[in-house]
PDB file of N, CA and C in Angstrom:
ATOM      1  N   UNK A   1     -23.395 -27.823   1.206  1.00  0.00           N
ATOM      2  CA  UNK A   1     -22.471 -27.354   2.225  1.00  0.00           C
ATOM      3  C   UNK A   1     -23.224 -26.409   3.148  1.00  0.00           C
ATOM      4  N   UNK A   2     -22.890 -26.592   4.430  1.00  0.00           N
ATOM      5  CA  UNK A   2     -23.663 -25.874   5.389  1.00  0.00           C
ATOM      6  C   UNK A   2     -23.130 -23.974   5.306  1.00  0.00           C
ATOM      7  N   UNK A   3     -23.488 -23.537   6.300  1.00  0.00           N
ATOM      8  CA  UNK A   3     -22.946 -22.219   6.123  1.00  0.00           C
ATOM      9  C   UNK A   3     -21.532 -21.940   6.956  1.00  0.00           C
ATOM     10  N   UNK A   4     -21.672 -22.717   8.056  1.00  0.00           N
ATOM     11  CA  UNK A   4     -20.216 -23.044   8.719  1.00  0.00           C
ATOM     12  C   UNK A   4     -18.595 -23.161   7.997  1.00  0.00           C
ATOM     13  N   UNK A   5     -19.214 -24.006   6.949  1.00  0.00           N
ATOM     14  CA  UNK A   5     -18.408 -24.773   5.751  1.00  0.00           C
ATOM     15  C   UNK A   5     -18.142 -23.256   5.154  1.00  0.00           C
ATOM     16  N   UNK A   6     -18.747 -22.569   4.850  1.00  0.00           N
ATOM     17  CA  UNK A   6     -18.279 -21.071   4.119  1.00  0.00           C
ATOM     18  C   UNK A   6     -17.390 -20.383   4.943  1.00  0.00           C
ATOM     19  N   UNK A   7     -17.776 -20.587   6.370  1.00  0.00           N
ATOM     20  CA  UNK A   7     -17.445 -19.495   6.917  1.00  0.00           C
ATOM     21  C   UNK A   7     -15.633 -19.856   7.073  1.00  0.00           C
ATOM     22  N   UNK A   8     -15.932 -21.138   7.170  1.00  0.00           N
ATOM     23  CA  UNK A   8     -14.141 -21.725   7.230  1.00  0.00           C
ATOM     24  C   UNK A   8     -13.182 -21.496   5.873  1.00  0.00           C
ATOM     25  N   UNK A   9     -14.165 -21.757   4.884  1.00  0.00           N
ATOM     26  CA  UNK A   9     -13.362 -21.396   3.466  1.00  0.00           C
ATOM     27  C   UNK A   9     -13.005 -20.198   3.766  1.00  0.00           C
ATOM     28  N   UNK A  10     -13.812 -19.380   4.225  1.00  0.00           N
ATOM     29  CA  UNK A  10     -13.510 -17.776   3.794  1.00  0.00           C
ATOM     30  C   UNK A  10     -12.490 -17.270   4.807  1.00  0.00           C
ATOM     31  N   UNK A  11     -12.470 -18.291   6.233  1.00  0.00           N
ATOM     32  CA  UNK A  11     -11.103 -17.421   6.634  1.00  0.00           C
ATOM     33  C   UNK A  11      -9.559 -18.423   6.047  1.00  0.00           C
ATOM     34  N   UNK A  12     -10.171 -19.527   6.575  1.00  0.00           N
ATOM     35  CA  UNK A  12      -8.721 -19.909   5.113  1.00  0.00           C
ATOM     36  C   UNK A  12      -8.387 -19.346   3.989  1.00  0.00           C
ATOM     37  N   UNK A  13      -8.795 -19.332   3.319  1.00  0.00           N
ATOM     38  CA  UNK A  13      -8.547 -18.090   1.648  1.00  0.00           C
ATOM     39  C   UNK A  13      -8.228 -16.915   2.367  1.00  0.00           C
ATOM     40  N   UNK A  14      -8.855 -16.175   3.467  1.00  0.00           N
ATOM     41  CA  UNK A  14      -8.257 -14.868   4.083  1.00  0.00           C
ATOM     42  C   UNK A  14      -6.753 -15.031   4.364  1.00  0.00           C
ATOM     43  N   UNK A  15      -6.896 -16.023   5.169  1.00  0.00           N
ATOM     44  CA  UNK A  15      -5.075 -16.330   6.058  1.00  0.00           C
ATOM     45  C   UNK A  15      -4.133 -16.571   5.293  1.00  0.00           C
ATOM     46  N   UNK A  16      -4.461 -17.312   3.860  1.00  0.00           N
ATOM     47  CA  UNK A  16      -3.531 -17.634   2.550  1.00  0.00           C
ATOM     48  C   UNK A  16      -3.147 -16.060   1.787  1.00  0.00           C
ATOM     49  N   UNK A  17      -4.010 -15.484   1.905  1.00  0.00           N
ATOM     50  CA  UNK A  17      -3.896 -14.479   1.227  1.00  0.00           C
ATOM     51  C   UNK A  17      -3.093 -13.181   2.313  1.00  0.00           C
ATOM     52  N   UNK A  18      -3.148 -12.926   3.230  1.00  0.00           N
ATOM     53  CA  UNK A  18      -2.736 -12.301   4.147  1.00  0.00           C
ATOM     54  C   UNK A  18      -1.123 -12.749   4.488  1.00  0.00           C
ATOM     55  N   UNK A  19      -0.927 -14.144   4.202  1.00  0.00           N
ATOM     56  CA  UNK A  19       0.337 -14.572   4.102  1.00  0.00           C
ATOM     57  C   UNK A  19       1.244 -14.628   2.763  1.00  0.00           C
ATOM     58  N   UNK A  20       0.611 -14.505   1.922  1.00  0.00           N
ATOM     59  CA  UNK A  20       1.467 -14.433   0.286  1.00  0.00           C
ATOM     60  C   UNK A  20       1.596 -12.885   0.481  1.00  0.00           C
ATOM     61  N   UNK A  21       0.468 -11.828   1.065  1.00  0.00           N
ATOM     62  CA  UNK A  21       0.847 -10.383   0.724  1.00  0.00           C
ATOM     63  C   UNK A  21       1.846  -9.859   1.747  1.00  0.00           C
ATOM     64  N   UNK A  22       2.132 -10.318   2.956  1.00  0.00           N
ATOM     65  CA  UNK A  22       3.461  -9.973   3.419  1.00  0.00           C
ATOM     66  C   UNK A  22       4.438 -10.780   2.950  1.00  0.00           C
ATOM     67  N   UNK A  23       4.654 -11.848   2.413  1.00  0.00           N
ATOM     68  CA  UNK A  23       5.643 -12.118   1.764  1.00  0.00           C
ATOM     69  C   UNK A  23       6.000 -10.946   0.536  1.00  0.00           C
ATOM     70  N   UNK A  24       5.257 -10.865  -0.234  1.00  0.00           N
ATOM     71  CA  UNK A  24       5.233  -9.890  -1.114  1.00  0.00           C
ATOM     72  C   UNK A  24       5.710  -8.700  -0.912  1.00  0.00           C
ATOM     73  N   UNK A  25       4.972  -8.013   0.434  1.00  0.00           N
ATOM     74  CA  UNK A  25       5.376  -6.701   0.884  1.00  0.00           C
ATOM     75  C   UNK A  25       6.784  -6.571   1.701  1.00  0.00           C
ATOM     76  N   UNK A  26       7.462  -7.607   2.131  1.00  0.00           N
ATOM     77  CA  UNK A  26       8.614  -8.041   3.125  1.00  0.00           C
ATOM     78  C   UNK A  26       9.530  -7.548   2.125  1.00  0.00           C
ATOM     79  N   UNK A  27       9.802  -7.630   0.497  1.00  0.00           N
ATOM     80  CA  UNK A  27      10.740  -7.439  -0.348  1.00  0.00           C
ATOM     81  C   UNK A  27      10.895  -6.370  -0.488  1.00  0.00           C
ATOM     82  N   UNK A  28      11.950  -5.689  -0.516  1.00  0.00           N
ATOM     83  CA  UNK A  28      12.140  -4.217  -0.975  1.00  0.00           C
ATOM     84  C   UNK A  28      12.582  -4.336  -2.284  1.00  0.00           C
ATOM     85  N   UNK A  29      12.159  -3.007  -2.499  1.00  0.00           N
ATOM     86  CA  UNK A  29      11.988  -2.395  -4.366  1.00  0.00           C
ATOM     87  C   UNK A  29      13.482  -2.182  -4.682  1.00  0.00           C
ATOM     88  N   UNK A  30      13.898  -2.714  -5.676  1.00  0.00           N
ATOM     89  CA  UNK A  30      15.300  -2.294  -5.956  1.00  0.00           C
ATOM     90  C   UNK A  30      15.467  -1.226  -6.362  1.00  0.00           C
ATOM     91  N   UNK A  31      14.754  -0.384  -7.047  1.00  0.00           N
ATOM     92  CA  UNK A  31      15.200   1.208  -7.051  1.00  0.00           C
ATOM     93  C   UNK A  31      15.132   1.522  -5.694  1.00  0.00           C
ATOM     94  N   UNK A  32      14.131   1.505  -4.747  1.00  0.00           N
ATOM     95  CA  UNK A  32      15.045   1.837  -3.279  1.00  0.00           C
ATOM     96  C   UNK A  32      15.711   1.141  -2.335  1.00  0.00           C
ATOM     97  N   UNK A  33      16.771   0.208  -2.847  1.00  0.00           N
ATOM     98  CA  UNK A  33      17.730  -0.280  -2.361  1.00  0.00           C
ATOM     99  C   UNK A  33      18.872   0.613  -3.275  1.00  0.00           C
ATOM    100  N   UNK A  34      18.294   1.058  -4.382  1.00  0.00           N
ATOM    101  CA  UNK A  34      19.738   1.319  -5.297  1.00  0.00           C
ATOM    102  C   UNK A  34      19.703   2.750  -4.595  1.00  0.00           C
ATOM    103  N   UNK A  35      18.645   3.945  -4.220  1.00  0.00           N
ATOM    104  CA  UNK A  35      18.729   4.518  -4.075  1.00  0.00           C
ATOM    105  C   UNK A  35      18.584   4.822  -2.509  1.00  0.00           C
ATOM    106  N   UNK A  36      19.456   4.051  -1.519  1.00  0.00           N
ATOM    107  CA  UNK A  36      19.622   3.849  -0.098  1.00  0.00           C
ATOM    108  C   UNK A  36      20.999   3.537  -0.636  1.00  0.00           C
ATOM    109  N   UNK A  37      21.869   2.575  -1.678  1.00  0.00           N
ATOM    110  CA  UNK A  37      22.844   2.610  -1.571  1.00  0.00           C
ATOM    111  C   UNK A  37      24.339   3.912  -2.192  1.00  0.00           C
ATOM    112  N   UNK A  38      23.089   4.945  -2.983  1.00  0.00           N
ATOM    113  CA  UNK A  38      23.543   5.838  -3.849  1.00  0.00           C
ATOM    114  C   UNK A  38      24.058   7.115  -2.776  1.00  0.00           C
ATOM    115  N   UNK A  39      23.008   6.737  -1.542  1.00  0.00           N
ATOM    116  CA  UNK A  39      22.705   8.046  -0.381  1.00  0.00           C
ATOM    117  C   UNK A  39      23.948   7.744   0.598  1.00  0.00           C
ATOM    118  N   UNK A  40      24.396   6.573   0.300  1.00  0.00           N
ATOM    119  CA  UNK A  40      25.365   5.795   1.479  1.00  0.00           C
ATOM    120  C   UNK A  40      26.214   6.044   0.623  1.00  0.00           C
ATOM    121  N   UNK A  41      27.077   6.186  -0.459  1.00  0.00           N
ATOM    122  CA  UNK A  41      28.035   6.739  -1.234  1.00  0.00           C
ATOM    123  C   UNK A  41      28.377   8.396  -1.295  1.00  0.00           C
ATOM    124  N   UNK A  42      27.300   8.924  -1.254  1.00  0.00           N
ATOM    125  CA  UNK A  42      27.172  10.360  -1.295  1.00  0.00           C
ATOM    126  C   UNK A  42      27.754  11.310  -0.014  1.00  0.00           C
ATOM    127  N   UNK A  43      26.862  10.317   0.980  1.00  0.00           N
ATOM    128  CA  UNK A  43      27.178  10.866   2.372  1.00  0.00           C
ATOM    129  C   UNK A  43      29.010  10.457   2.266  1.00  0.00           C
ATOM    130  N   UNK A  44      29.811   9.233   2.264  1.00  0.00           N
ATOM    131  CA  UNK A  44      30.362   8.909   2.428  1.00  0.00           C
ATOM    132  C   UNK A  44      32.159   9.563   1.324  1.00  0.00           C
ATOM    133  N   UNK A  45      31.248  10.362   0.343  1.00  0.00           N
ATOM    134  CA  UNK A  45      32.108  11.549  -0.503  1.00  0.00           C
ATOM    135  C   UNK A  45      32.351  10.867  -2.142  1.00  0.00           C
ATOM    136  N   UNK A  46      32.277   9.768  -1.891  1.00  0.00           N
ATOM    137  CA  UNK A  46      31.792   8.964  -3.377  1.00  0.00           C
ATOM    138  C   UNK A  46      31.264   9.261  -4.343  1.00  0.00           C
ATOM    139  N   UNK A  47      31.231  10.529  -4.340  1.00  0.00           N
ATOM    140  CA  UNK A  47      30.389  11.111  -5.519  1.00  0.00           C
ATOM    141  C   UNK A  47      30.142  10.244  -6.776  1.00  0.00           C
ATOM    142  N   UNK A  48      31.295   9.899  -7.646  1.00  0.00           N
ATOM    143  CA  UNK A  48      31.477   9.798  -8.377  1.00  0.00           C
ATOM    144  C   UNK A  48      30.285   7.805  -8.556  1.00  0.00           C
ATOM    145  N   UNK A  49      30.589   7.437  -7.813  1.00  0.00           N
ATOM    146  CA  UNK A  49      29.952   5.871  -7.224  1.00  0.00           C
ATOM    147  C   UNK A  49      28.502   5.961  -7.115  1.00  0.00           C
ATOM    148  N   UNK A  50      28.186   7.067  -6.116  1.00  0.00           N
ATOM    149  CA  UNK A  50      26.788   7.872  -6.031  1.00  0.00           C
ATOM    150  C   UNK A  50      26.076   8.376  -7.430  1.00  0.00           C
ATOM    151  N   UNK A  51      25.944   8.717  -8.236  1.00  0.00           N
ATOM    152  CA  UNK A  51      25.589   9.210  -9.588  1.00  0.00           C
ATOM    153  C   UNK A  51      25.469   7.722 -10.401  1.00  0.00           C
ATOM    154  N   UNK A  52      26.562   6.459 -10.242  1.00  0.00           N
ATOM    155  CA  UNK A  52      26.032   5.595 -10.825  1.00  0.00           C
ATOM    156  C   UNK A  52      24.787   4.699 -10.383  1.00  0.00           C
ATOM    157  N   UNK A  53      24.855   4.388  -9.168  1.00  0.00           N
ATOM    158  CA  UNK A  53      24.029   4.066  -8.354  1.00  0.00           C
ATOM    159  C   UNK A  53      22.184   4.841  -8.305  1.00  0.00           C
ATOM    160  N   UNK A  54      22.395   6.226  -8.955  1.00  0.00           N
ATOM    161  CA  UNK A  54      21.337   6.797  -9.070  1.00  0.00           C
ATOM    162  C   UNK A  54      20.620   6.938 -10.334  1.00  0.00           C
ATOM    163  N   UNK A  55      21.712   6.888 -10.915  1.00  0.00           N
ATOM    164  CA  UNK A  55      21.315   6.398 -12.418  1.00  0.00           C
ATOM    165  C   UNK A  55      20.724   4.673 -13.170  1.00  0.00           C
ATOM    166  N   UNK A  56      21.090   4.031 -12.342  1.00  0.00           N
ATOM    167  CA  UNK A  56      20.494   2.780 -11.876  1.00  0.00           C
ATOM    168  C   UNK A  56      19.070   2.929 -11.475  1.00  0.00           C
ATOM    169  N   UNK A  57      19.312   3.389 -10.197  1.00  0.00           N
ATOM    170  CA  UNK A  57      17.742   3.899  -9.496  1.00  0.00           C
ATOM    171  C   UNK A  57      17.141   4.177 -10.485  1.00  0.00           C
ATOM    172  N   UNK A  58      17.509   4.892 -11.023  1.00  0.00           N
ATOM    173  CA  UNK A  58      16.559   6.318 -12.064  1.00  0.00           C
ATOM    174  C   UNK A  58      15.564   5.227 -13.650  1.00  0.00           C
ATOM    175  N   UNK A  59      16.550   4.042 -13.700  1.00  0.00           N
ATOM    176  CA  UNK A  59      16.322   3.416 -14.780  1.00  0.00           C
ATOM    177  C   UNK A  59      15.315   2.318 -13.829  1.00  0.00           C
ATOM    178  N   UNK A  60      15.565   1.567 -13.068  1.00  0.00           N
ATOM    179  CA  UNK A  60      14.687   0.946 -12.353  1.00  0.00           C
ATOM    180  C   UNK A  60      13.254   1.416 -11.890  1.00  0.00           C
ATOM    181  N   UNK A  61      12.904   2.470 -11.783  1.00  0.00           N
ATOM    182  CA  UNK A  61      12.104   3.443 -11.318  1.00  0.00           C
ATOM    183  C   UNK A  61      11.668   3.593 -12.750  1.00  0.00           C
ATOM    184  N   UNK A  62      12.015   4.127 -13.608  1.00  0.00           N
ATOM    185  CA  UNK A  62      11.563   4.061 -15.148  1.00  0.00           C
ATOM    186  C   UNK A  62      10.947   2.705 -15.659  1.00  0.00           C
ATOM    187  N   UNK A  63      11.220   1.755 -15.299  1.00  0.00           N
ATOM    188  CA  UNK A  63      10.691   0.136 -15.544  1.00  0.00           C
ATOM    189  C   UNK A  63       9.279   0.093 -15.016  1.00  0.00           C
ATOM    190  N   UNK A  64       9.415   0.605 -13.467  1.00  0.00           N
ATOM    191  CA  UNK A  64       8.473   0.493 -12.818  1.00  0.00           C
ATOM    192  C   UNK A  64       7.140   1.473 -12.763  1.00  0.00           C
ATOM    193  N   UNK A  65       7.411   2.245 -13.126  1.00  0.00           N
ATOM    194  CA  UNK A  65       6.633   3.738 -13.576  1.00  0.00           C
ATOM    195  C   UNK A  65       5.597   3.946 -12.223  1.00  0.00           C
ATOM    196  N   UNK A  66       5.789   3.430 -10.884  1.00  0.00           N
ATOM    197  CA  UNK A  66       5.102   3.529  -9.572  1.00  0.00           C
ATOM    198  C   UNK A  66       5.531   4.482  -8.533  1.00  0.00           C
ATOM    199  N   UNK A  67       6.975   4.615  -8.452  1.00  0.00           N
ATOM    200  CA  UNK A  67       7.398   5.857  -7.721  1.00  0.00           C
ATOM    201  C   UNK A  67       8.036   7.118  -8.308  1.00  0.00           C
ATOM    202  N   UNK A  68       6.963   7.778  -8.663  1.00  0.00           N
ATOM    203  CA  UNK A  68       6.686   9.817  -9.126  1.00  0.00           C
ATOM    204  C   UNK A  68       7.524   9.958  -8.028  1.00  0.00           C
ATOM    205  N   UNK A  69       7.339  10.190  -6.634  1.00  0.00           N
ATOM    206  CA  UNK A  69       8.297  11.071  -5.680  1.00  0.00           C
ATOM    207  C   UNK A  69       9.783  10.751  -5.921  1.00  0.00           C
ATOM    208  N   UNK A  70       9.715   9.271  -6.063  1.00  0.00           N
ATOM    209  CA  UNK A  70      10.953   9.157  -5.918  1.00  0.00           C
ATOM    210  C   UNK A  70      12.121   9.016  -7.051  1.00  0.00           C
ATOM    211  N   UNK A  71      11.138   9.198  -8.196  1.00  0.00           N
ATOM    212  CA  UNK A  71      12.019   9.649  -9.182  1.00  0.00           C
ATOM    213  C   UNK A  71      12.240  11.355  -9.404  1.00  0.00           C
ATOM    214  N   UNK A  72      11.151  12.219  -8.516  1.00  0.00           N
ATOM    215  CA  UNK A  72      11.897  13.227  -8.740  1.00  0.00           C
ATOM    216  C   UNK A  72      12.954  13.298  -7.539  1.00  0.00           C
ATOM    217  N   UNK A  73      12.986  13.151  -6.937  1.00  0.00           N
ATOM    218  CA  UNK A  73      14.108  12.964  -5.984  1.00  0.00           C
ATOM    219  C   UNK A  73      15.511  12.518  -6.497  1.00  0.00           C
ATOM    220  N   UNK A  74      15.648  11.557  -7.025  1.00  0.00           N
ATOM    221  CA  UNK A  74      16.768  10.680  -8.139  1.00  0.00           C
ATOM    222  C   UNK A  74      17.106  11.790  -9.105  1.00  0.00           C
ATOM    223  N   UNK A  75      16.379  12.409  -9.669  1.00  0.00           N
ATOM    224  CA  UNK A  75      16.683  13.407 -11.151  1.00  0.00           C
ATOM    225  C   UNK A  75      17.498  14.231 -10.197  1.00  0.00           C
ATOM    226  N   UNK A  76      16.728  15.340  -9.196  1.00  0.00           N
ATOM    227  CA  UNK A  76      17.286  15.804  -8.552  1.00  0.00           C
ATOM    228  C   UNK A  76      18.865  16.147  -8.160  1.00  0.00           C
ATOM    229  N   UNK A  77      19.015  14.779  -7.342  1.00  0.00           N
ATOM    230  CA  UNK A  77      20.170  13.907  -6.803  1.00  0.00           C
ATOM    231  C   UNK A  77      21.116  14.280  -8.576  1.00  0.00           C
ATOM    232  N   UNK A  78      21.132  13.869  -9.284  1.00  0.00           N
ATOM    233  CA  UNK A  78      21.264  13.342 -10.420  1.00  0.00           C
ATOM    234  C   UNK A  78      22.178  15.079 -10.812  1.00  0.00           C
ATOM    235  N   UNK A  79      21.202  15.633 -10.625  1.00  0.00           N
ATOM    236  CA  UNK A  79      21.484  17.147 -10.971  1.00  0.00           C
ATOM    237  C   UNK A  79      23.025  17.941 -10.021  1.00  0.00           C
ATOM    238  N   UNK A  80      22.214  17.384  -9.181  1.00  0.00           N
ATOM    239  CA  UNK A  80      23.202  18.030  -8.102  1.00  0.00           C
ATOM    240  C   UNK A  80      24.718  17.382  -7.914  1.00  0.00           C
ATOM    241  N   UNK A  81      24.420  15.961  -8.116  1.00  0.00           N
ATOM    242  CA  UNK A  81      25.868  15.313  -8.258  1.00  0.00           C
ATOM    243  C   UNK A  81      26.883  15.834  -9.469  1.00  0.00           C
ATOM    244  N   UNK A  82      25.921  15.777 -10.634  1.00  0.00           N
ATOM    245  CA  UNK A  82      26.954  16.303 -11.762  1.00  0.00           C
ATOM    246  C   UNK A  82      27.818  17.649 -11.424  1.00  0.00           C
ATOM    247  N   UNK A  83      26.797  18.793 -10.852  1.00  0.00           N
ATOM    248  CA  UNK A  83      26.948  20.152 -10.493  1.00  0.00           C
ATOM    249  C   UNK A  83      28.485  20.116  -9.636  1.00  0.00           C
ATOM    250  N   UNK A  84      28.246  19.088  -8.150  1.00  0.00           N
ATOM    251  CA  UNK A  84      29.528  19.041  -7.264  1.00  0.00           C
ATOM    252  C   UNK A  84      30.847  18.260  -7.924  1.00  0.00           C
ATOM    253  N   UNK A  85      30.158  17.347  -9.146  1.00  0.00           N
ATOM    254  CA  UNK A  85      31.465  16.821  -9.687  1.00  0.00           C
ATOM    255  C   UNK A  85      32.231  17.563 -10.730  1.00  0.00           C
ATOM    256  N   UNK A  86      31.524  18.536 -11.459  1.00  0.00           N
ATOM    257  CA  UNK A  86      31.965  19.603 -12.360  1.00  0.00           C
ATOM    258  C   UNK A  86      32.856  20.486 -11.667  1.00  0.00           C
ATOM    259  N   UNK A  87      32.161  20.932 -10.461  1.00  0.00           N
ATOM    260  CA  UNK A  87      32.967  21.665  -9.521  1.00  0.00           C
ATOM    261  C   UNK A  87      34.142  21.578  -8.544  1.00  0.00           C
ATOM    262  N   UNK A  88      34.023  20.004  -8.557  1.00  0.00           N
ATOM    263  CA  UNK A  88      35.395  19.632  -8.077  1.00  0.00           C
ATOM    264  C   UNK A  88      36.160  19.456  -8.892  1.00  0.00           C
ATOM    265  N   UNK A  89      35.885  18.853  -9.840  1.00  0.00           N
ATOM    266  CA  UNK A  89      37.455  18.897 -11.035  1.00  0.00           C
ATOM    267  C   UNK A  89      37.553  20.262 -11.554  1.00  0.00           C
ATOM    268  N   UNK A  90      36.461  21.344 -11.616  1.00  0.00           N
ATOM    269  CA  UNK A  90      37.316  22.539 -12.001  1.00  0.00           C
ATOM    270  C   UNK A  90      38.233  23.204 -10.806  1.00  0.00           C
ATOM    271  N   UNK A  91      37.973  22.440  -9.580  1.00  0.00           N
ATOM    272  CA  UNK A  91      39.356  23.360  -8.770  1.00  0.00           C
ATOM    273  C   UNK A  91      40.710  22.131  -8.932  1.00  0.00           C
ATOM    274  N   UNK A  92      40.683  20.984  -9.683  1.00  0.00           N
ATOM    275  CA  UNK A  92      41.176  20.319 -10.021  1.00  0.00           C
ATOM    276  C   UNK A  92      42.042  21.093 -10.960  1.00  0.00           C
ATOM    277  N   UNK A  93      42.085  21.351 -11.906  1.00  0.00           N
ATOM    278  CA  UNK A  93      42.470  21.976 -13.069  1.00  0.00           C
ATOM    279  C   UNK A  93      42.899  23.595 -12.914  1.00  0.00           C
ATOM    280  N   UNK A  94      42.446  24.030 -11.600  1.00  0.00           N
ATOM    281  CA  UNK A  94      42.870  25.139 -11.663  1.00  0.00           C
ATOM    282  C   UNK A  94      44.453  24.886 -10.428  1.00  0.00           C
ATOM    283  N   UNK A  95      44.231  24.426  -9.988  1.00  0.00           N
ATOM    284  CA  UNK A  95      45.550  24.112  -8.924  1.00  0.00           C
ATOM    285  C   UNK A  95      46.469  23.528  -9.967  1.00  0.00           C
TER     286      UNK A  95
END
């Protein structure tokens, strides 16, 4: 095979490969879909919807053991939801 012949393999195998990795990269991660849909509950006063949704995240993210930031972010979240839901049913109970 001449050297031409290489040079064509090698951008074919490039262009194959450049096309499977945006396919690849085009998919979003379901812990951050779960945790885009946990943020859209939260904002929206859902608390209670929000915390499951993050707890999801939190376990998906645990599978995956790749996003550190964004599982402390989730714990976080996690913390703070319980905190506002404790606090709303105790003015629950006091009325």
């Amino acid at each position: 095979m001449s050297f031409g012949y290489y040079i064509l393999l090698f951008m074919l195998m490039s262009i194959i490969f450049i096309v499977i990795r945006s396919l690849f990269l085009q998919r979003k991660n379901l812990p951050v879909q779960l945790f885009v849909k946990a943020l859209k509950n939260e904002n929206n006063g859902n608390f209670d919807e929000a915390l499951i949704a993050y707890e999801s995240a939190l376990q998906e993210v645990n599978k995956i053991r790749f996003h550190g930031s964004l599982k402390s972010k989730i714990i976080e979240k996690i913390k703070l939801l319980h905190t506002l839901i404790e606090h709303r049913n105790g003015f629950r109970i006091i009325r």
